[in-house]
C-alpha atoms as a PDB file:
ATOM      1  CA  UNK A   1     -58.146  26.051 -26.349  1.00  0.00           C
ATOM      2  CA  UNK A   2     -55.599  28.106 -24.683  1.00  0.00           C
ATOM      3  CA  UNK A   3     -55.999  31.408 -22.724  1.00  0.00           C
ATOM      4  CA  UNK A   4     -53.935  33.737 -21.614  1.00  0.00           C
ATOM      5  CA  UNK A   5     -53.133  34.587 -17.969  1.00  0.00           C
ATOM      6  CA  UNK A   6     -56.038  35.425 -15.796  1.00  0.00           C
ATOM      7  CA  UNK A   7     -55.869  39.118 -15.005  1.00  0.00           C
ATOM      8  CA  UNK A   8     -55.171  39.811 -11.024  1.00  0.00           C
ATOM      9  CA  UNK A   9     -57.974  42.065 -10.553  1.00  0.00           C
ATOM     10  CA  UNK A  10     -60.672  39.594 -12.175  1.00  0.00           C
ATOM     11  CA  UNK A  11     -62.602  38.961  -8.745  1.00  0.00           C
ATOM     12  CA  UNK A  12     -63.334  35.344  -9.082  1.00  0.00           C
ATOM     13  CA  UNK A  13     -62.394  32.243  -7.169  1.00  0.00           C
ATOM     14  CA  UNK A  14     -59.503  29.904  -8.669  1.00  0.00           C
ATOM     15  CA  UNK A  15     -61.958  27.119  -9.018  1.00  0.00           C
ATOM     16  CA  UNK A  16     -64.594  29.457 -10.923  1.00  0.00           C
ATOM     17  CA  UNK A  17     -61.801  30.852 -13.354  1.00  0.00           C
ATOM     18  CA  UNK A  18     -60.773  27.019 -13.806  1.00  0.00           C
ATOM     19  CA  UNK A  19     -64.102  26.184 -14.707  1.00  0.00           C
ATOM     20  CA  UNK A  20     -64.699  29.073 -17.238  1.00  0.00           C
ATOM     21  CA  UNK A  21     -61.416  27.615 -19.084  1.00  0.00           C
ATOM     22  CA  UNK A  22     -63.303  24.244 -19.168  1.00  0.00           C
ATOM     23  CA  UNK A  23     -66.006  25.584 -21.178  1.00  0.00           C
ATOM     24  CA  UNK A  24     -64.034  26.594 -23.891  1.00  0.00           C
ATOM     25  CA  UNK A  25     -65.841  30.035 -24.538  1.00  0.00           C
ATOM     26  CA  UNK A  26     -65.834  31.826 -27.690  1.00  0.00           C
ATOM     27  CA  UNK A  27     -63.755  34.350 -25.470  1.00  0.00           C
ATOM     28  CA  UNK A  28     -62.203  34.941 -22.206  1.00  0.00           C
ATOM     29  CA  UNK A  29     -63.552  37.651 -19.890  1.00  0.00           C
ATOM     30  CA  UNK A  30     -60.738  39.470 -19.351  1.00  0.00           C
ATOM     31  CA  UNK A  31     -62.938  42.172 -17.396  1.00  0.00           C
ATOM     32  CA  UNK A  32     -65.754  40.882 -15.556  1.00  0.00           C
ATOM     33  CA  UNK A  33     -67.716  43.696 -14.801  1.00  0.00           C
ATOM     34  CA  UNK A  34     -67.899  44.586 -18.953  1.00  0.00           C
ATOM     35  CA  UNK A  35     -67.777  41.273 -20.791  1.00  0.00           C
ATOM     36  CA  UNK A  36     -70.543  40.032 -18.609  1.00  0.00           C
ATOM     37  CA  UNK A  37     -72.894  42.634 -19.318  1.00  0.00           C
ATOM     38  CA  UNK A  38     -74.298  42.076 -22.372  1.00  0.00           C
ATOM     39  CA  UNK A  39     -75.237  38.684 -21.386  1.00  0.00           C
ATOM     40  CA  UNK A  40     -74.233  36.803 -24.167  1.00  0.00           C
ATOM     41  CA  UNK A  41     -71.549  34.893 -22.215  1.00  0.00           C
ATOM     42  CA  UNK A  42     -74.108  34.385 -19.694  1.00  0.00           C
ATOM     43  CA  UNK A  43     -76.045  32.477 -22.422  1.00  0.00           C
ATOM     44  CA  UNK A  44     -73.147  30.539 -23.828  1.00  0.00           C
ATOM     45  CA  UNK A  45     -72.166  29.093 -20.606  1.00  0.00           C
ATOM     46  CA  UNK A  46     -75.545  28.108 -20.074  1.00  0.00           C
ATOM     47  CA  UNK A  47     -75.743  26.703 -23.784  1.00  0.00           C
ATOM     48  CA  UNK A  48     -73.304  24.261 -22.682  1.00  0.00           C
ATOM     49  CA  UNK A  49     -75.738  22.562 -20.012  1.00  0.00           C
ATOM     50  CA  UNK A  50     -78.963  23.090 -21.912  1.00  0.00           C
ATOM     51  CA  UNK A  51     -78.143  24.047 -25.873  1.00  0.00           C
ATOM     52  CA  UNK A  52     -81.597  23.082 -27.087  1.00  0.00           C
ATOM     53  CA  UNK A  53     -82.890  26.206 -24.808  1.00  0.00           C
ATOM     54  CA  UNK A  54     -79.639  28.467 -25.211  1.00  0.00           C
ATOM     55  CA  UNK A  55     -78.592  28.520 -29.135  1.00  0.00           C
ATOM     56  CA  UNK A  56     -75.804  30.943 -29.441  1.00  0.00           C
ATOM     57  CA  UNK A  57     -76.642  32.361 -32.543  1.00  0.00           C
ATOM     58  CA  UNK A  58     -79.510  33.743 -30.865  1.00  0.00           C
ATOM     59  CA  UNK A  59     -77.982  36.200 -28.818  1.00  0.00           C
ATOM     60  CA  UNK A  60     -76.267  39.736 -29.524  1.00  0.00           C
ATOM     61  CA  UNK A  61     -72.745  40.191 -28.907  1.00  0.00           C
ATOM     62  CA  UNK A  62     -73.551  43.967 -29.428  1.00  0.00           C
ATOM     63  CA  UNK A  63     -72.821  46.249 -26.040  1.00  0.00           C
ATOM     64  CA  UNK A  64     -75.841  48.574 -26.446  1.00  0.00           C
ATOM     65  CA  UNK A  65     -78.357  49.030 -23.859  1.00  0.00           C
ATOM     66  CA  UNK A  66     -80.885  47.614 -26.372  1.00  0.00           C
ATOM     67  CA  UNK A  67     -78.962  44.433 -26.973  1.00  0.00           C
ATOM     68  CA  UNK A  68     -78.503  43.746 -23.172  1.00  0.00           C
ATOM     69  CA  UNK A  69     -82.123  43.993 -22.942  1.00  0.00           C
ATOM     70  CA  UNK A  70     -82.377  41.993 -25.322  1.00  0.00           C
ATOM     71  CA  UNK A  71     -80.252  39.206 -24.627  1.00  0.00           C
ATOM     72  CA  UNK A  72     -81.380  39.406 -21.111  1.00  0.00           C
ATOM     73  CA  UNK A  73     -84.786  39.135 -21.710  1.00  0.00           C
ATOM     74  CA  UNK A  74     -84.036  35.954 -23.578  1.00  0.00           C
ATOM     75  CA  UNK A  75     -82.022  34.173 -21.180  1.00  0.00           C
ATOM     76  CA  UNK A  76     -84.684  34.717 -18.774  1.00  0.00           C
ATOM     77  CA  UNK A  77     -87.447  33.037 -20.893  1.00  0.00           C
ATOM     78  CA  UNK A  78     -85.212  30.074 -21.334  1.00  0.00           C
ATOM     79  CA  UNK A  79     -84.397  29.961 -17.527  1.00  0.00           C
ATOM     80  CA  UNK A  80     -87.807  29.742 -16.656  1.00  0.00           C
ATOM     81  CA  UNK A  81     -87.909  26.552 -18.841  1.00  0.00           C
ATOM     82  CA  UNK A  82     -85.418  24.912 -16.786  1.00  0.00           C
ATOM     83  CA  UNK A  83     -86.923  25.859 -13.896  1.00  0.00           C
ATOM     84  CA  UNK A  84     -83.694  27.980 -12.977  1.00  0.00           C
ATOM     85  CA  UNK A  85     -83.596  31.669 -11.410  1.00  0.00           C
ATOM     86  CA  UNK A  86     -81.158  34.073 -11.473  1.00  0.00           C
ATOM     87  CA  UNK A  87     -81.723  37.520  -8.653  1.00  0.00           C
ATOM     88  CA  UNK A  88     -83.005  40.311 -10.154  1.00  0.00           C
ATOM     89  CA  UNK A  89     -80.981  42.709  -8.856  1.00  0.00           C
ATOM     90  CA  UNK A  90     -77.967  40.942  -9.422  1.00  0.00           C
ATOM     91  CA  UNK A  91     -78.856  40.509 -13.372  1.00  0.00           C
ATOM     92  CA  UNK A  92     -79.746  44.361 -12.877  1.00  0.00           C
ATOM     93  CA  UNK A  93     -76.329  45.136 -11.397  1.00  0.00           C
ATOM     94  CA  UNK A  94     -74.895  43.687 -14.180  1.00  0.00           C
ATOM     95  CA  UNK A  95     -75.771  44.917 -16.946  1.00  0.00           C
ATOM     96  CA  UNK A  96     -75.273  48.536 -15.622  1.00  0.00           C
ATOM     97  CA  UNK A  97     -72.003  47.211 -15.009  1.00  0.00           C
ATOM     98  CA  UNK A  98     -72.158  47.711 -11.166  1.00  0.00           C
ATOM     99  CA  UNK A  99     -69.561  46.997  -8.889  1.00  0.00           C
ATOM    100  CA  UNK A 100     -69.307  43.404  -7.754  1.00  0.00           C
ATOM    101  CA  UNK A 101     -72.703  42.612  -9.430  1.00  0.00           C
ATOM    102  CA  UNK A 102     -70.863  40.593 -12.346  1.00  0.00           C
ATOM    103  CA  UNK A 103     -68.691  38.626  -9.599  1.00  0.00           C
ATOM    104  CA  UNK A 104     -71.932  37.496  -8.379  1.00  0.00           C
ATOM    105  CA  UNK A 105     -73.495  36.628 -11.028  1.00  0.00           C
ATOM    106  CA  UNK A 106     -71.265  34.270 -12.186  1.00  0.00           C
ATOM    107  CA  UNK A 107     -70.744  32.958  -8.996  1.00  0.00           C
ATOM    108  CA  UNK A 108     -74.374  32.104  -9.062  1.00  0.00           C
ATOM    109  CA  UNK A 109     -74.402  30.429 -12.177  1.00  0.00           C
ATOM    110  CA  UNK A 110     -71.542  28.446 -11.234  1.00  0.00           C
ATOM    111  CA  UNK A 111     -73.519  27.021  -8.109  1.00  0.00           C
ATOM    112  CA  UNK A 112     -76.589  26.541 -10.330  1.00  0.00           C
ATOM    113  CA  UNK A 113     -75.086  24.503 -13.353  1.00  0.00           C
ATOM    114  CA  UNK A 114     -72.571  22.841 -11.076  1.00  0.00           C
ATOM    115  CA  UNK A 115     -74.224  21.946  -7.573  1.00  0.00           C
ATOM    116  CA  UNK A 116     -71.607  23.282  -5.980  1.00  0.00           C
ATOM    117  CA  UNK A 117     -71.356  25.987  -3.258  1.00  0.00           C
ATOM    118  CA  UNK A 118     -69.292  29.027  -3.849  1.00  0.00           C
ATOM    119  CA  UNK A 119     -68.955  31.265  -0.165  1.00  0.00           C
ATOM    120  CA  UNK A 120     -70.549  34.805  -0.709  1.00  0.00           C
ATOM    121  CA  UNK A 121     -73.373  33.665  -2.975  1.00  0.00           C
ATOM    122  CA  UNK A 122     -75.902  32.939  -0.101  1.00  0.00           C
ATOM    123  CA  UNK A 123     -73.951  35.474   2.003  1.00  0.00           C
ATOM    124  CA  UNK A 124     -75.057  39.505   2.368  1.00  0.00           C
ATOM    125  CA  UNK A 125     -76.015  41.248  -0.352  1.00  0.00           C
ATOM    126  CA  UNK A 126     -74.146  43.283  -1.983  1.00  0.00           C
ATOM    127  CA  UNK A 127     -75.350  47.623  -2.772  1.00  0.00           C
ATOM    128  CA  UNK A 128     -73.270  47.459  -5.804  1.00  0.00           C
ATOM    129  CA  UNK A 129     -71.709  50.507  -4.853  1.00  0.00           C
ATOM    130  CA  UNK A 130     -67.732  52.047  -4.758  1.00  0.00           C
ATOM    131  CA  UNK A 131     -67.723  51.969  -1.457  1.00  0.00           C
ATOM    132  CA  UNK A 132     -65.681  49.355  -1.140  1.00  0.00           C
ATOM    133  CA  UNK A 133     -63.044  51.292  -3.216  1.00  0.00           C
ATOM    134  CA  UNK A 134     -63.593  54.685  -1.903  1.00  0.00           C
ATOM    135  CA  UNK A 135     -62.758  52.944   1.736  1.00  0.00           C
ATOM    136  CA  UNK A 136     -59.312  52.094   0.176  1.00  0.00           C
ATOM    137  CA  UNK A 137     -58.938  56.007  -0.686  1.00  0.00           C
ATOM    138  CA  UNK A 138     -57.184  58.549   1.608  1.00  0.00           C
ATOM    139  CA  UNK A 139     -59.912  60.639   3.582  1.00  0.00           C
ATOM    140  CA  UNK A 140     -59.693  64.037   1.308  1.00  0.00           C
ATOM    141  CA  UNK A 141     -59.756  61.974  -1.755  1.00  0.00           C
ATOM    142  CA  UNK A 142     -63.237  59.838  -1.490  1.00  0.00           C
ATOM    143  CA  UNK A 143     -65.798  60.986  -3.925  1.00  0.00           C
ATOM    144  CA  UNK A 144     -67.696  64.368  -2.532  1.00  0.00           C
ATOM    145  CA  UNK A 145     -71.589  63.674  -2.655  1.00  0.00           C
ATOM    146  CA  UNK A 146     -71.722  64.837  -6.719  1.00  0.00           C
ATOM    147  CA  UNK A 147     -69.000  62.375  -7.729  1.00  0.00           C
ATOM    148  CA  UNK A 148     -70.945  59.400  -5.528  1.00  0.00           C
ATOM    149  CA  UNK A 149     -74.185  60.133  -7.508  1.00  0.00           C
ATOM    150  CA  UNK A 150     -72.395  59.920 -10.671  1.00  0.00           C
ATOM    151  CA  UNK A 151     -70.419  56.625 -10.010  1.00  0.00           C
ATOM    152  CA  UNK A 152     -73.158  54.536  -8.707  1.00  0.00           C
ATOM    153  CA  UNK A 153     -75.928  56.169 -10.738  1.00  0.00           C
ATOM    154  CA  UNK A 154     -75.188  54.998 -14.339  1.00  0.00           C
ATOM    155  CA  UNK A 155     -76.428  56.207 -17.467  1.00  0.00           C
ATOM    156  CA  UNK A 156     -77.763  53.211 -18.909  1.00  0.00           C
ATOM    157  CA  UNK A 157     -80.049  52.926 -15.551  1.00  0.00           C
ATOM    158  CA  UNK A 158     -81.687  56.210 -16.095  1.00  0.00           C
ATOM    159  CA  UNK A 159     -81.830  55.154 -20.212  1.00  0.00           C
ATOM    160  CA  UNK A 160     -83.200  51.569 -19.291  1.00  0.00           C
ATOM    161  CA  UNK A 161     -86.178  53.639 -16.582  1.00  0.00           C
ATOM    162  CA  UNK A 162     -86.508  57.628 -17.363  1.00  0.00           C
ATOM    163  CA  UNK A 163     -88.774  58.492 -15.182  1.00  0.00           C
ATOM    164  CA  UNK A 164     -87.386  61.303 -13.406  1.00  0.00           C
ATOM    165  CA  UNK A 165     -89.294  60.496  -9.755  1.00  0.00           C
ATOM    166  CA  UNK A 166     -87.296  56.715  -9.953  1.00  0.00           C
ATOM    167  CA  UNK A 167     -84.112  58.338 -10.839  1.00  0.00           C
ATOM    168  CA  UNK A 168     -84.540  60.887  -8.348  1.00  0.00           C
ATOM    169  CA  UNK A 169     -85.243  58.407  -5.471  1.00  0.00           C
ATOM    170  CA  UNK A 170     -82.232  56.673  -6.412  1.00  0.00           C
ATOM    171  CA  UNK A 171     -79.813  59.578  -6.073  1.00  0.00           C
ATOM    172  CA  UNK A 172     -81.411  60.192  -2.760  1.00  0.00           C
ATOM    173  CA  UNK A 173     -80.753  56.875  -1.607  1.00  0.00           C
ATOM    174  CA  UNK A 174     -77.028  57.016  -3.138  1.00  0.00           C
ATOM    175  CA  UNK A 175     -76.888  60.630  -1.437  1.00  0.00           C
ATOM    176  CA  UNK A 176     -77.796  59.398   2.012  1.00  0.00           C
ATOM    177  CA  UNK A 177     -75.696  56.738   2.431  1.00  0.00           C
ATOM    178  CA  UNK A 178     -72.478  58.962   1.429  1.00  0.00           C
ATOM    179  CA  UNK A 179     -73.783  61.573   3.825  1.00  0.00           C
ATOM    180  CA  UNK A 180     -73.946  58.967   6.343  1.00  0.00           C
ATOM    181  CA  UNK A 181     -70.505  57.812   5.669  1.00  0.00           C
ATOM    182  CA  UNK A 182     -68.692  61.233   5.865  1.00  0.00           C
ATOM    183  CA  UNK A 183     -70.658  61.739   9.217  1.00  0.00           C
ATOM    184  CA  UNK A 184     -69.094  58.825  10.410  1.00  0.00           C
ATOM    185  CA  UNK A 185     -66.018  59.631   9.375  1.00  0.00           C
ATOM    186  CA  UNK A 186     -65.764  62.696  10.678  1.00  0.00           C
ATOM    187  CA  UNK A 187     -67.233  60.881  14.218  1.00  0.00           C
ATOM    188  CA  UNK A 188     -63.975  58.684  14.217  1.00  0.00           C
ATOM    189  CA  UNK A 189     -61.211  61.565  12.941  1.00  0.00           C
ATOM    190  CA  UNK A 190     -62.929  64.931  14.676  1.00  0.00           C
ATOM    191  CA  UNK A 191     -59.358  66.597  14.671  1.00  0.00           C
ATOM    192  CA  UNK A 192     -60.406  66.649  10.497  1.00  0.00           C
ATOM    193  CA  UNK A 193     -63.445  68.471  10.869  1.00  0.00           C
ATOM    194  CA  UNK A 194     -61.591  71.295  12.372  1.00  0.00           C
ATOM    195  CA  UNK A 195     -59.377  71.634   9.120  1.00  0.00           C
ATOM    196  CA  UNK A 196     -59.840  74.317   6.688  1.00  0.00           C
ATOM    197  CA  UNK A 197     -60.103  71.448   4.200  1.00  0.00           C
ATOM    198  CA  UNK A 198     -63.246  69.731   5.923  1.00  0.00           C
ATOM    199  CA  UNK A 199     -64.297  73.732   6.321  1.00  0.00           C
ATOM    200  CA  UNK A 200     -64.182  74.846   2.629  1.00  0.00           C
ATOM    201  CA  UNK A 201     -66.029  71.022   1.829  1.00  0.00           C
ATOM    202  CA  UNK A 202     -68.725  71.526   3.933  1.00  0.00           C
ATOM    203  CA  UNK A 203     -72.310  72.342   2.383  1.00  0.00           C
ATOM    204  CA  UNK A 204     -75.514  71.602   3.619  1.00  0.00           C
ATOM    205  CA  UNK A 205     -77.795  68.569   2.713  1.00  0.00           C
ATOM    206  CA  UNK A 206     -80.183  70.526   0.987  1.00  0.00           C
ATOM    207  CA  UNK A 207     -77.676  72.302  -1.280  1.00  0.00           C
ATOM    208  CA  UNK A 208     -76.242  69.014  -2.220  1.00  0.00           C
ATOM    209  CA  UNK A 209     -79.194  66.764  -2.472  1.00  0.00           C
ATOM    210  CA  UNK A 210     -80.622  69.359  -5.094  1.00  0.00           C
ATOM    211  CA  UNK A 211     -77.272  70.270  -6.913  1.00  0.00           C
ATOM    212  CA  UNK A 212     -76.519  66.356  -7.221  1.00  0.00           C
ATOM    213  CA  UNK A 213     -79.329  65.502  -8.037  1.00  0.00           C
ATOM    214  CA  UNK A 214     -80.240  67.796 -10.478  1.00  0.00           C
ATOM    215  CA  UNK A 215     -76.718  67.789 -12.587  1.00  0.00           C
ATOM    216  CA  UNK A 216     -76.969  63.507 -12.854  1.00  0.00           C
ATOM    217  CA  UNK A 217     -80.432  63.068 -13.967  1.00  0.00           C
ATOM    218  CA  UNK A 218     -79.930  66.021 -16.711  1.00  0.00           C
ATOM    219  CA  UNK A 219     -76.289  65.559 -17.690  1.00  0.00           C
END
């Protein structure tokens, strides 16, 4: 089975994209971050090392929150069988489609079913945040503390737990660490806080801890 060129942006290793060719999936993840998701590629790769526990037709190929859960829920079980474990909060990442959670993942699997050390899987952990990306980003056009909540607060988190005191918390926590950033930015370029840009951006924490907060867990 053929596939076509790896896309550029796919975030794994040469010898993990190599080995997902091997396996001769149904399909190709073209995107990480979205074709890993659901989890039923998760369970196919596994079905090749242990089909009695993984039968594909078992799993959803569907993309809804319920069929994540779903799938998820199952691969689990059958881990458990095997003895295997995958890290919570790296299955969590990704199926909220986090960034970098996906990369991960796989990369975890791949030392699991193959023995074989991949660098960055036993390394730090990862927030599964943008911040990676909004470093990349000029100054003025990083995410203000609104935009942060939204990108690293998704939808299908507050769908998967609604309680409005978790969601809350998390904002906070997403809140805080972009506060934390800015200050720091502004501690390495202080000729920017003098600018009537930095001027007209500033608000208080208060104003945007409840305005941020407020328009992500009700819109």
């Amino acid at each position: 089975m053929s596939y076509a060129q790896c896309p550029k942006k796919a975030g794994l290793p040469r010898e993990i994209v190599k080995w997902l060719q091997s396996l001769e999936l149904s399909f190709y993840p073209k995107n990480v971050r979205r074709d890993f998701s659901s989890g039923y590629l998760v369970a196919e790769i596994f079905s090749r090392y242990y089909p009695q526990d993984f039968p594909e037709h078992s799993y959803d190929k569907g993309t809804s929150l319920s069929a994540k859960q779903r799938n998820w829920s199952q691969i689990e079980r059958s881990l458990q069988k095997q003895n295997l474990h995958l890290r919570k909060e790296v299955v969590d990442g990704t199926i909220h489609c986090k960034p970098g959670a996906a990369e991960l993942l796989v990369k975890e699997v791949y030392t699991i079913l193959t023995n074989r050390s991949i660098w960055g899987v036993e390394g730090p952990e990862s927030d599964f945040t943008d911040q990676e990306y909004q470093k990349l980003l000029p100054t003025l056009a990083r995410s203000t503390a609104s935009k942060a909540i939204k990108n690293n607060l998704r939808i299908t988190e507050i769908m998967a737990k609604p309680d409005i005191s978790t969601n809350q918390r998390k904002a906070e926590v997403i809140l805080h660490r972009h506060l934390e950033h800015r200050a720091a930015e502004r501690a390495l370029n202080p000729e920017l806080c003098s600018s009537s840009t930095w001027s007209r951006a500033a608000v208080s924490f208060k104003e945007k801890k409840s305005a941020s907060a407020c328009q992500t867990l009700t819109g």
